[in-house]
N, C-alpha and C. Protein backbone atom coordinates (compact mmCIF):
# COMPACT_ATOMS: atom_id res chain seq x y z
N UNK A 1 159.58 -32.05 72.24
CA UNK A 1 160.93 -31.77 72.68
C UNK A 1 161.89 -32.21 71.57
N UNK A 2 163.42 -31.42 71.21
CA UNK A 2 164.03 -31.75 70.50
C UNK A 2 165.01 -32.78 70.71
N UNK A 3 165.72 -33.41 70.09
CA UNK A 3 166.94 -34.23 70.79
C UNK A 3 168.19 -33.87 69.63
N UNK A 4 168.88 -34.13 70.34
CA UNK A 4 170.39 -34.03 69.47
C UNK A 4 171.09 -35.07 70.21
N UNK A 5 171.72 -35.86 68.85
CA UNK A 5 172.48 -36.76 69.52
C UNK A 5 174.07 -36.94 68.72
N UNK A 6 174.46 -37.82 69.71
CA UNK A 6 176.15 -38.09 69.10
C UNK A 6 176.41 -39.11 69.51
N UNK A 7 176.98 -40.01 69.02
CA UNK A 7 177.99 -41.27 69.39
C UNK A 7 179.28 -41.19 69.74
N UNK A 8 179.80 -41.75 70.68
CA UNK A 8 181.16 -41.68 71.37
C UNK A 8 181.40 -43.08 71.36
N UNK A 9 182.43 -43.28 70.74
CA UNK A 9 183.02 -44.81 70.56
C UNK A 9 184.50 -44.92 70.96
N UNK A 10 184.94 -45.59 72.10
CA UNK A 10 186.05 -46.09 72.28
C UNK A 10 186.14 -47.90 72.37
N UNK A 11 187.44 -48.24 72.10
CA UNK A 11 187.62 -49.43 71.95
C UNK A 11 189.16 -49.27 72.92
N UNK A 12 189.16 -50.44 73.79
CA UNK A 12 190.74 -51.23 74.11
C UNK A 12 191.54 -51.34 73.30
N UNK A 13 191.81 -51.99 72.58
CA UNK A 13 191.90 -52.60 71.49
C UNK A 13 193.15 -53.17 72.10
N UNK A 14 193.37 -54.29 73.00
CA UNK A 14 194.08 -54.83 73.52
C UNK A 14 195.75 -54.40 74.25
N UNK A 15 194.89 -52.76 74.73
CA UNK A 15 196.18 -52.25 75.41
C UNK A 15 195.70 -52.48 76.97
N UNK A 16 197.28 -52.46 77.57
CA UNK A 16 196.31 -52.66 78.98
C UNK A 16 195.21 -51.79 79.69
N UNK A 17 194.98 -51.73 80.78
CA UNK A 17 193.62 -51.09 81.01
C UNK A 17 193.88 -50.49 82.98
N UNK A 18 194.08 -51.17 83.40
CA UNK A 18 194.11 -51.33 84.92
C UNK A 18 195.48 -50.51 84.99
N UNK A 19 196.08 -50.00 84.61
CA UNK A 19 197.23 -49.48 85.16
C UNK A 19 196.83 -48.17 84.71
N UNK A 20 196.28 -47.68 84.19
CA UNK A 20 195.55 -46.49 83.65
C UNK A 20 196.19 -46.06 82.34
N UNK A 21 197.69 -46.93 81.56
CA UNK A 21 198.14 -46.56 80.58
C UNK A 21 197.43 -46.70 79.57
N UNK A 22 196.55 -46.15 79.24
CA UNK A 22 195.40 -46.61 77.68
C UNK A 22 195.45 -45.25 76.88
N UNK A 23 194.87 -45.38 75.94
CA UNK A 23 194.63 -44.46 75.11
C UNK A 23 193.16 -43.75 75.29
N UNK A 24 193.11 -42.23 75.73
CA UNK A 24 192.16 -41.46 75.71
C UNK A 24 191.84 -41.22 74.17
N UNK A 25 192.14 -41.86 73.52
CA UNK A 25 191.70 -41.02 71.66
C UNK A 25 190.43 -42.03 70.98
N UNK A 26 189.60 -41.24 70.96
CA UNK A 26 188.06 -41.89 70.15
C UNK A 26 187.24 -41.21 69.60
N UNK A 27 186.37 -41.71 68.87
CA UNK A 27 185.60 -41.15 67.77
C UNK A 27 184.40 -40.66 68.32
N UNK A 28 184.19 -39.13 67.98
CA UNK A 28 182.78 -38.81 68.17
C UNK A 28 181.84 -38.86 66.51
N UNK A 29 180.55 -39.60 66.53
CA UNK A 29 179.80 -39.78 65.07
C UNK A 29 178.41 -38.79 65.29
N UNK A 30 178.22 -38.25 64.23
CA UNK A 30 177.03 -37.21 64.33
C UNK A 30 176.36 -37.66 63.34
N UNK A 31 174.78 -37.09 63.08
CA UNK A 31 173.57 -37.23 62.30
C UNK A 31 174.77 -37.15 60.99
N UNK A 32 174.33 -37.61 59.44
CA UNK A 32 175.19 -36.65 58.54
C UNK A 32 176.33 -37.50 58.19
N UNK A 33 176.37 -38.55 59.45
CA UNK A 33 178.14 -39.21 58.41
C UNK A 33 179.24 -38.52 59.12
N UNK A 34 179.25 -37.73 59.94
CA UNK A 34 180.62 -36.36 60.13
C UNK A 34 181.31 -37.62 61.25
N UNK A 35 182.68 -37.86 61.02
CA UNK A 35 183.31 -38.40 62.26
C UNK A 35 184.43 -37.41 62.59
N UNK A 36 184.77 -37.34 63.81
CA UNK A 36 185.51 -36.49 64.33
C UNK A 36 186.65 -37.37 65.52
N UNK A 37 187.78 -37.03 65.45
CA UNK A 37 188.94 -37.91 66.07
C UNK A 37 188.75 -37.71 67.78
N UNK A 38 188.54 -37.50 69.03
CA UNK A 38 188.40 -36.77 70.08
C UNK A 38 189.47 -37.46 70.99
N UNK A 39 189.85 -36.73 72.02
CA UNK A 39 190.44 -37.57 73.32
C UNK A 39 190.56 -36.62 73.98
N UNK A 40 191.08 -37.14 75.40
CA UNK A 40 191.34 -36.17 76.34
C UNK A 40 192.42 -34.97 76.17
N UNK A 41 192.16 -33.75 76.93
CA UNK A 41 193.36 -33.33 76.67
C UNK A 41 194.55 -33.53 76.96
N UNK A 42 196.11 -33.02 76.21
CA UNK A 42 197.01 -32.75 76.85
C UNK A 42 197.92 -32.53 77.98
N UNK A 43 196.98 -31.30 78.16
CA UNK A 43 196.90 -30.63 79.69
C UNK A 43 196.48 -31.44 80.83
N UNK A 44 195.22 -32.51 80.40
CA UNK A 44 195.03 -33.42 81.41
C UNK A 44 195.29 -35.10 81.61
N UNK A 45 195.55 -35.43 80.52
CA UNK A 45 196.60 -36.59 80.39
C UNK A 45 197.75 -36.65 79.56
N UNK A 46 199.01 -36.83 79.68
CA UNK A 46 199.62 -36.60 79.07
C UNK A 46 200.04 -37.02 77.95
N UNK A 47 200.31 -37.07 76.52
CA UNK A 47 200.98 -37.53 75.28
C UNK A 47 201.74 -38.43 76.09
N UNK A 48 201.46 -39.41 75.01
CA UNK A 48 200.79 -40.64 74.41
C UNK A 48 199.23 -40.54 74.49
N UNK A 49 199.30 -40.89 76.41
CA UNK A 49 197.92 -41.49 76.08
C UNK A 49 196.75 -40.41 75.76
N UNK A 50 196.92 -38.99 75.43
CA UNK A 50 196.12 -37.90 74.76
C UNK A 50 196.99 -38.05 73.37
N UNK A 51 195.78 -37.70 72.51
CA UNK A 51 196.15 -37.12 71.14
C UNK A 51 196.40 -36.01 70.96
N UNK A 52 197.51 -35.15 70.78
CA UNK A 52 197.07 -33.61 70.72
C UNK A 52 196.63 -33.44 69.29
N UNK A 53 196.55 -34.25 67.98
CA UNK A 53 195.71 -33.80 67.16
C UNK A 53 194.02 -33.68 66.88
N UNK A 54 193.88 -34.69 67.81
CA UNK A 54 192.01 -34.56 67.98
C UNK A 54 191.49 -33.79 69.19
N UNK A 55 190.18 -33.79 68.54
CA UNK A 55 189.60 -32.49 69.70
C UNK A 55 189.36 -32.98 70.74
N UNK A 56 189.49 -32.45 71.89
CA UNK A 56 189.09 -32.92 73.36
C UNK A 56 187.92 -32.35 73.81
N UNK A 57 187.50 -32.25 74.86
CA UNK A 57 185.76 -31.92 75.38
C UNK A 57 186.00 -30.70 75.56
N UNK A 58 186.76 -30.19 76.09
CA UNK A 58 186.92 -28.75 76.42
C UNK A 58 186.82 -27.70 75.66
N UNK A 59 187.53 -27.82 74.20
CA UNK A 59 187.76 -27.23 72.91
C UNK A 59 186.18 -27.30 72.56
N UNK A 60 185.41 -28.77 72.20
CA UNK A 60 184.68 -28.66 72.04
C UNK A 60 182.97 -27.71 72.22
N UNK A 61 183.19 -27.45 73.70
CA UNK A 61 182.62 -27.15 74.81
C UNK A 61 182.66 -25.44 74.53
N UNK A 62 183.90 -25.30 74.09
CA UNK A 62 184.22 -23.51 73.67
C UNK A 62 183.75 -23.22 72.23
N UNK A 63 183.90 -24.34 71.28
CA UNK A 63 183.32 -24.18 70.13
C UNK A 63 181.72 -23.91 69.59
N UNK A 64 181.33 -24.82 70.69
CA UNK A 64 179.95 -25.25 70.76
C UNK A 64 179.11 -23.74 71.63
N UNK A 65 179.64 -22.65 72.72
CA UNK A 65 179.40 -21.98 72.98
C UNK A 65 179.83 -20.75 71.95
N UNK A 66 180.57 -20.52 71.20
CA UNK A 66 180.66 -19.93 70.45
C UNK A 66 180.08 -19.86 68.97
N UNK A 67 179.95 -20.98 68.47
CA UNK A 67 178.95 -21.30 67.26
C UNK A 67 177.69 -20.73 67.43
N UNK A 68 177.14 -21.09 68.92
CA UNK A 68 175.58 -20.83 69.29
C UNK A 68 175.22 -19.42 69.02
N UNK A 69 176.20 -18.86 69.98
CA UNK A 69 175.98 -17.49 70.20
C UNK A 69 176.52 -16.90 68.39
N UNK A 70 177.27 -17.02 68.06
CA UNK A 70 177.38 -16.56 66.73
C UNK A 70 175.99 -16.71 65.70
N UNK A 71 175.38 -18.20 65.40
CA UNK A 71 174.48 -18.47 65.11
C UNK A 71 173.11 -17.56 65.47
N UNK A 72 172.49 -17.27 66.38
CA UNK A 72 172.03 -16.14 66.82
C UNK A 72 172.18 -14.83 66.58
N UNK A 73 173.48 -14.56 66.63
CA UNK A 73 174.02 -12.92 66.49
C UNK A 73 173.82 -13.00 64.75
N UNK A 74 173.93 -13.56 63.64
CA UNK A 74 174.12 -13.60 62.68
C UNK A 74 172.68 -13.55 62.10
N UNK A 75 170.90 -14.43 62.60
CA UNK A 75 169.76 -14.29 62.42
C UNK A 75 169.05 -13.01 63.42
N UNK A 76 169.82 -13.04 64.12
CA UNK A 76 169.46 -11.09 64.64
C UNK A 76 169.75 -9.92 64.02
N UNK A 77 171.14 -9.79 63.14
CA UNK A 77 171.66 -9.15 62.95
C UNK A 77 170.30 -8.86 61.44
N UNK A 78 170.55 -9.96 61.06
CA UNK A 78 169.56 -9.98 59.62
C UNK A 78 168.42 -9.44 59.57
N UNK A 79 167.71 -9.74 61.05
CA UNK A 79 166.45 -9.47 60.78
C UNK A 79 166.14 -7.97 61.22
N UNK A 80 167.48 -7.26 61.93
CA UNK A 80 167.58 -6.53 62.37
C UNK A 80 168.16 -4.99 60.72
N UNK A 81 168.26 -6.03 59.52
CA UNK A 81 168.84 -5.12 58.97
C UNK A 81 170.11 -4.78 58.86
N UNK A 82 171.20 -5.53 59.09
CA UNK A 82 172.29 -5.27 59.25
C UNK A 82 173.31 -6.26 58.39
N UNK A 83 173.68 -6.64 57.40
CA UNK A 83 174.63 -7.36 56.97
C UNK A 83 175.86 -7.77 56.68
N UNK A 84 176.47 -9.24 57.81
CA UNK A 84 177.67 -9.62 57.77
C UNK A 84 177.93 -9.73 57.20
N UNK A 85 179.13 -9.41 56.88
CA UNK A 85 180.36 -9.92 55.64
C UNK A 85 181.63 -10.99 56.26
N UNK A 86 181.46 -10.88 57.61
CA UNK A 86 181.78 -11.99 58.22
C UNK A 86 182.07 -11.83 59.97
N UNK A 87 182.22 -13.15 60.29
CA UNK A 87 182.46 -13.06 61.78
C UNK A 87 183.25 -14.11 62.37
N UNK A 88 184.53 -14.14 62.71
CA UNK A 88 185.35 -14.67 63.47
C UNK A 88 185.20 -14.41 64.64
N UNK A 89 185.68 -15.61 65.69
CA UNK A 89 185.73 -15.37 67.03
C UNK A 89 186.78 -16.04 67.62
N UNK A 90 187.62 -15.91 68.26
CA UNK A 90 188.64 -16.59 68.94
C UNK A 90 188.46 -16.84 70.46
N UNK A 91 187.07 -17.91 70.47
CA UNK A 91 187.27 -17.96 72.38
C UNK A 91 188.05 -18.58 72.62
N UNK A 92 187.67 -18.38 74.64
CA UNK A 92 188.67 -19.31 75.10
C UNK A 92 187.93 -19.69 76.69
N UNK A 93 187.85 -21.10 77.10
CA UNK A 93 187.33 -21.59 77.50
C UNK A 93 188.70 -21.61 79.27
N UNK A 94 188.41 -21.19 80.30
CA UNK A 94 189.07 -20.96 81.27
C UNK A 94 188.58 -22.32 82.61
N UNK A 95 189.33 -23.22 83.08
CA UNK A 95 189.61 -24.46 84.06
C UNK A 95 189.86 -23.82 84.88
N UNK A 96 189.04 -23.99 86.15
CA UNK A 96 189.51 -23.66 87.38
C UNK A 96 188.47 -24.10 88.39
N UNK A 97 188.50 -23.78 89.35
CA UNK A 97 187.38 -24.33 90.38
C UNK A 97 185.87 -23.89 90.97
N UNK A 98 184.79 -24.74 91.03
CA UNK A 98 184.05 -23.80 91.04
C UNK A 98 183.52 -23.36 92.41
N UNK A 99 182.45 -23.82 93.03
CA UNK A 99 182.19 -23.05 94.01
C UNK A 99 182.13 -24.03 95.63
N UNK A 100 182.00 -25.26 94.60
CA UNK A 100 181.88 -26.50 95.50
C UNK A 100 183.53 -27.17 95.49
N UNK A 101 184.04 -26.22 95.07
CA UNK A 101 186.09 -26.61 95.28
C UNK A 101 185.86 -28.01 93.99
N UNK A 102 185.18 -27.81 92.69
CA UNK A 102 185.32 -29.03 91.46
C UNK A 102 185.86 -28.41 90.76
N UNK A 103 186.97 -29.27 90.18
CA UNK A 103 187.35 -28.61 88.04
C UNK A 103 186.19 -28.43 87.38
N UNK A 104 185.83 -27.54 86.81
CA UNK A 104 185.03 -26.80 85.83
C UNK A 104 185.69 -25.83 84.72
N UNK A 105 184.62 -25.75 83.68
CA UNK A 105 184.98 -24.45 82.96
C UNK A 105 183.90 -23.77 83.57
N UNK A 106 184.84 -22.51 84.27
CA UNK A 106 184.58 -21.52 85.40
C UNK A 106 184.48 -20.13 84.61
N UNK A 107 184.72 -20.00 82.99
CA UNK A 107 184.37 -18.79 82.21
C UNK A 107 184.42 -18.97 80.97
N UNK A 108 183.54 -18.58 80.15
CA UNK A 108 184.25 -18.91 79.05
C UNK A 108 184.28 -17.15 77.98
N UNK A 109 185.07 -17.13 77.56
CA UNK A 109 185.05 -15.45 76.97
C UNK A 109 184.79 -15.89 75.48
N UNK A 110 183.97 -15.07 74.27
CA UNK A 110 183.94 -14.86 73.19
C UNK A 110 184.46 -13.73 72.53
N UNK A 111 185.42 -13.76 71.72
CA UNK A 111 186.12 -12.15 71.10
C UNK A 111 185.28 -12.46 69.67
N UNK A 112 184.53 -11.70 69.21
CA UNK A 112 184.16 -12.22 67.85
C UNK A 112 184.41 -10.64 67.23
N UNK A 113 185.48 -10.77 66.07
CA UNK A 113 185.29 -9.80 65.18
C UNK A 113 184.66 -10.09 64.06
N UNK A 114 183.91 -8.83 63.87
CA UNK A 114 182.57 -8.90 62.89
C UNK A 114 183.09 -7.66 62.05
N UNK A 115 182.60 -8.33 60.84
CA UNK A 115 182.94 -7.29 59.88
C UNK A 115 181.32 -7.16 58.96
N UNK A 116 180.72 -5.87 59.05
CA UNK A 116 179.56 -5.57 58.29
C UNK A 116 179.58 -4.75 56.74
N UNK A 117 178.31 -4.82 56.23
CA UNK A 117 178.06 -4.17 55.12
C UNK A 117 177.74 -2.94 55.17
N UNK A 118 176.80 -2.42 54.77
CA UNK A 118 176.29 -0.88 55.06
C UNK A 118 175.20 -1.53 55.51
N UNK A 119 174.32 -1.06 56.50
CA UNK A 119 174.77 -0.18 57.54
C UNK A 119 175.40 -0.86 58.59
N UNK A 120 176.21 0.21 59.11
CA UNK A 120 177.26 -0.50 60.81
C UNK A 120 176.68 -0.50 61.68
N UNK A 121 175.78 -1.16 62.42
CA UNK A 121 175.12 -0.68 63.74
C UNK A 121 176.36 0.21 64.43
N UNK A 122 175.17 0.96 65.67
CA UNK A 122 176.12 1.84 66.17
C UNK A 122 176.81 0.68 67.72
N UNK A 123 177.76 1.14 68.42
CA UNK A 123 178.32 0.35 69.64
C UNK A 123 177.00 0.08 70.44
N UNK A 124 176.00 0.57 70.74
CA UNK A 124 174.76 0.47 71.74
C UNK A 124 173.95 -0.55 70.59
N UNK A 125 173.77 -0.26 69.43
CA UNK A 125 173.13 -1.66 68.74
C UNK A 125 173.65 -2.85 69.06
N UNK A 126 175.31 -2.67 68.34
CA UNK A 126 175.86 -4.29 68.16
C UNK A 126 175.39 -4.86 69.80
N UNK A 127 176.09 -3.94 70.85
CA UNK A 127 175.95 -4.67 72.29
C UNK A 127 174.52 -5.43 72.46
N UNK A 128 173.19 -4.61 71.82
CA UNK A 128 171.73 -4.99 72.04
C UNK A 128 171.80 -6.60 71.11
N UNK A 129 172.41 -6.26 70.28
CA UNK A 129 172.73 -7.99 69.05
C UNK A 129 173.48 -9.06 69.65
N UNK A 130 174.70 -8.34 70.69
CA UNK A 130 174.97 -9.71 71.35
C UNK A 130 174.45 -9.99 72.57
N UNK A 131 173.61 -9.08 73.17
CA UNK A 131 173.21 -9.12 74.43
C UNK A 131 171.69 -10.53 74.06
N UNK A 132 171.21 -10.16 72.98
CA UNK A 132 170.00 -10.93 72.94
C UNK A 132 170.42 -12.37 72.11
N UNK A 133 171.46 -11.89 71.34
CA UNK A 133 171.88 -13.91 70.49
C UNK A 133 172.30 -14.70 72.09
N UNK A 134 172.78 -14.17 73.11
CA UNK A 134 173.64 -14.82 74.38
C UNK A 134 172.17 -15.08 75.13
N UNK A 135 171.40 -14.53 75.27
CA UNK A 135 170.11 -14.89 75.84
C UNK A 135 168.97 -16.12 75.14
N UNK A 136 169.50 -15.85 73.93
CA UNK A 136 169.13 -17.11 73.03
C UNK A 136 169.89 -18.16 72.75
N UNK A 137 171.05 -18.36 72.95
CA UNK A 137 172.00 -19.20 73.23
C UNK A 137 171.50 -20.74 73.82
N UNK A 138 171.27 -21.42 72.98
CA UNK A 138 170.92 -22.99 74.22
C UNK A 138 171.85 -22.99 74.63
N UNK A 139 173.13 -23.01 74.35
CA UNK A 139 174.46 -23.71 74.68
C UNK A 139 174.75 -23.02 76.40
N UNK A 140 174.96 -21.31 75.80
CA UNK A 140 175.47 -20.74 77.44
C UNK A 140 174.01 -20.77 78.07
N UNK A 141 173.01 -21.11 77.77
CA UNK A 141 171.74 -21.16 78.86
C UNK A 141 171.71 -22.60 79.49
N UNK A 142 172.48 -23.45 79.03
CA UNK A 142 172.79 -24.61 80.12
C UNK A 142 174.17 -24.98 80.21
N UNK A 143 174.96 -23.81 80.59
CA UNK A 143 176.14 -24.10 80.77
C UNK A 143 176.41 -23.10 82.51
N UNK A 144 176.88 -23.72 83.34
CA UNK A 144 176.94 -23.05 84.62
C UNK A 144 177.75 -21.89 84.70
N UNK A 145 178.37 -21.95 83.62
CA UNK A 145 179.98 -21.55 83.60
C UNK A 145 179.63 -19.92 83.15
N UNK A 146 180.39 -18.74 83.36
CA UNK A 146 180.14 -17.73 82.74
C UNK A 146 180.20 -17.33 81.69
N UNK A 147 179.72 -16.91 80.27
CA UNK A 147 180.02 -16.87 78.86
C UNK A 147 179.70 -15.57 79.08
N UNK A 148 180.98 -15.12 78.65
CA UNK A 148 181.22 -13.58 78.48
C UNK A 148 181.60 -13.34 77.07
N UNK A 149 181.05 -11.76 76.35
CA UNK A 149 181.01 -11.07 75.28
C UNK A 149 182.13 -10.18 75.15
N UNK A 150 183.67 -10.44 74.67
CA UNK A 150 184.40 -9.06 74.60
C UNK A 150 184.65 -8.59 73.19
N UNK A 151 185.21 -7.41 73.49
CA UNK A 151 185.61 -6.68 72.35
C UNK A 151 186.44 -7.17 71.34
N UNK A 152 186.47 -7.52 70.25
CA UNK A 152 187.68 -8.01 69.21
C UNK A 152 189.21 -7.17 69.19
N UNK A 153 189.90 -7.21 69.14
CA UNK A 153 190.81 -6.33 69.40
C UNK A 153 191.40 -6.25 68.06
């Protein structure tokens, strides 16, 4: 079995605690050295005690479903004969409730525009390229939430 891991480090650092005024902002550490600033969001605690310059779980959560599935679509595409010249995606990760009345991310959509070399798959290919990177996906295969494929506009 594989593991992947991360460190999440918060500290007090002698603000109060019990009144709930603290600071949501802390460090996530990965394999590699990479540190990354994190806290809650905005939207769910308010500035101050959120950072809006570091990433929060949610962002993360949309990134991390979108990387996957890109990652996939990009060793399909290859082996399939087809070469990117690049691929942007602008998801977006949707809060709302799920079935048991909890906050969840209840959808999450991927727009990825892809730009190819010669040859272009045709619309029934690309769909077969993202239909199978999303089935290979660890990320949306343990995520409850819906990860949907749209069109780039």
């Amino acid at each position: 079995m594989k593991q992947f891991g991360a460190e999440v480090r918060w500290e007090r650092a002698g603000q109060a605690f019990l009144d709930g005024r603290y600071s949501r902002a802390h460090d996530w550490r990965f394999d590699g050295g990479l540190r990354l600033r994190a806290s809650s969001s905005p939207l769910s605690v308010p500035v101050p005690l959120s950072d809006p310059q570091a990433l929060d779980p949610e962002e993360a959560l949309v990134a991390a479903a979108s990387s996957c599935h890109m990652l996939f679509f990009l060793a399909l595409a290859a082996r399939a004969g087809y070469t990117v010249d690049s691929y942007q995606d602008s998801a977006v990760a949707y809060l709302g409730q799920d079935a048991d009345g909890r906050d969840a991310i209840t959808r999450i959509e991927l727009r990825p525009a892809i730009v190819f070399g010669a040859p272009t798959p045709t619309p029934a290919a690309l769909a077969g390229l993202h239909h199978a990177a999303h089935a290979r996906c660890y990320v949306a295969n343990s995520l409850k939430a819906d990860v949907i494929v749209l069109e780039a506009h």
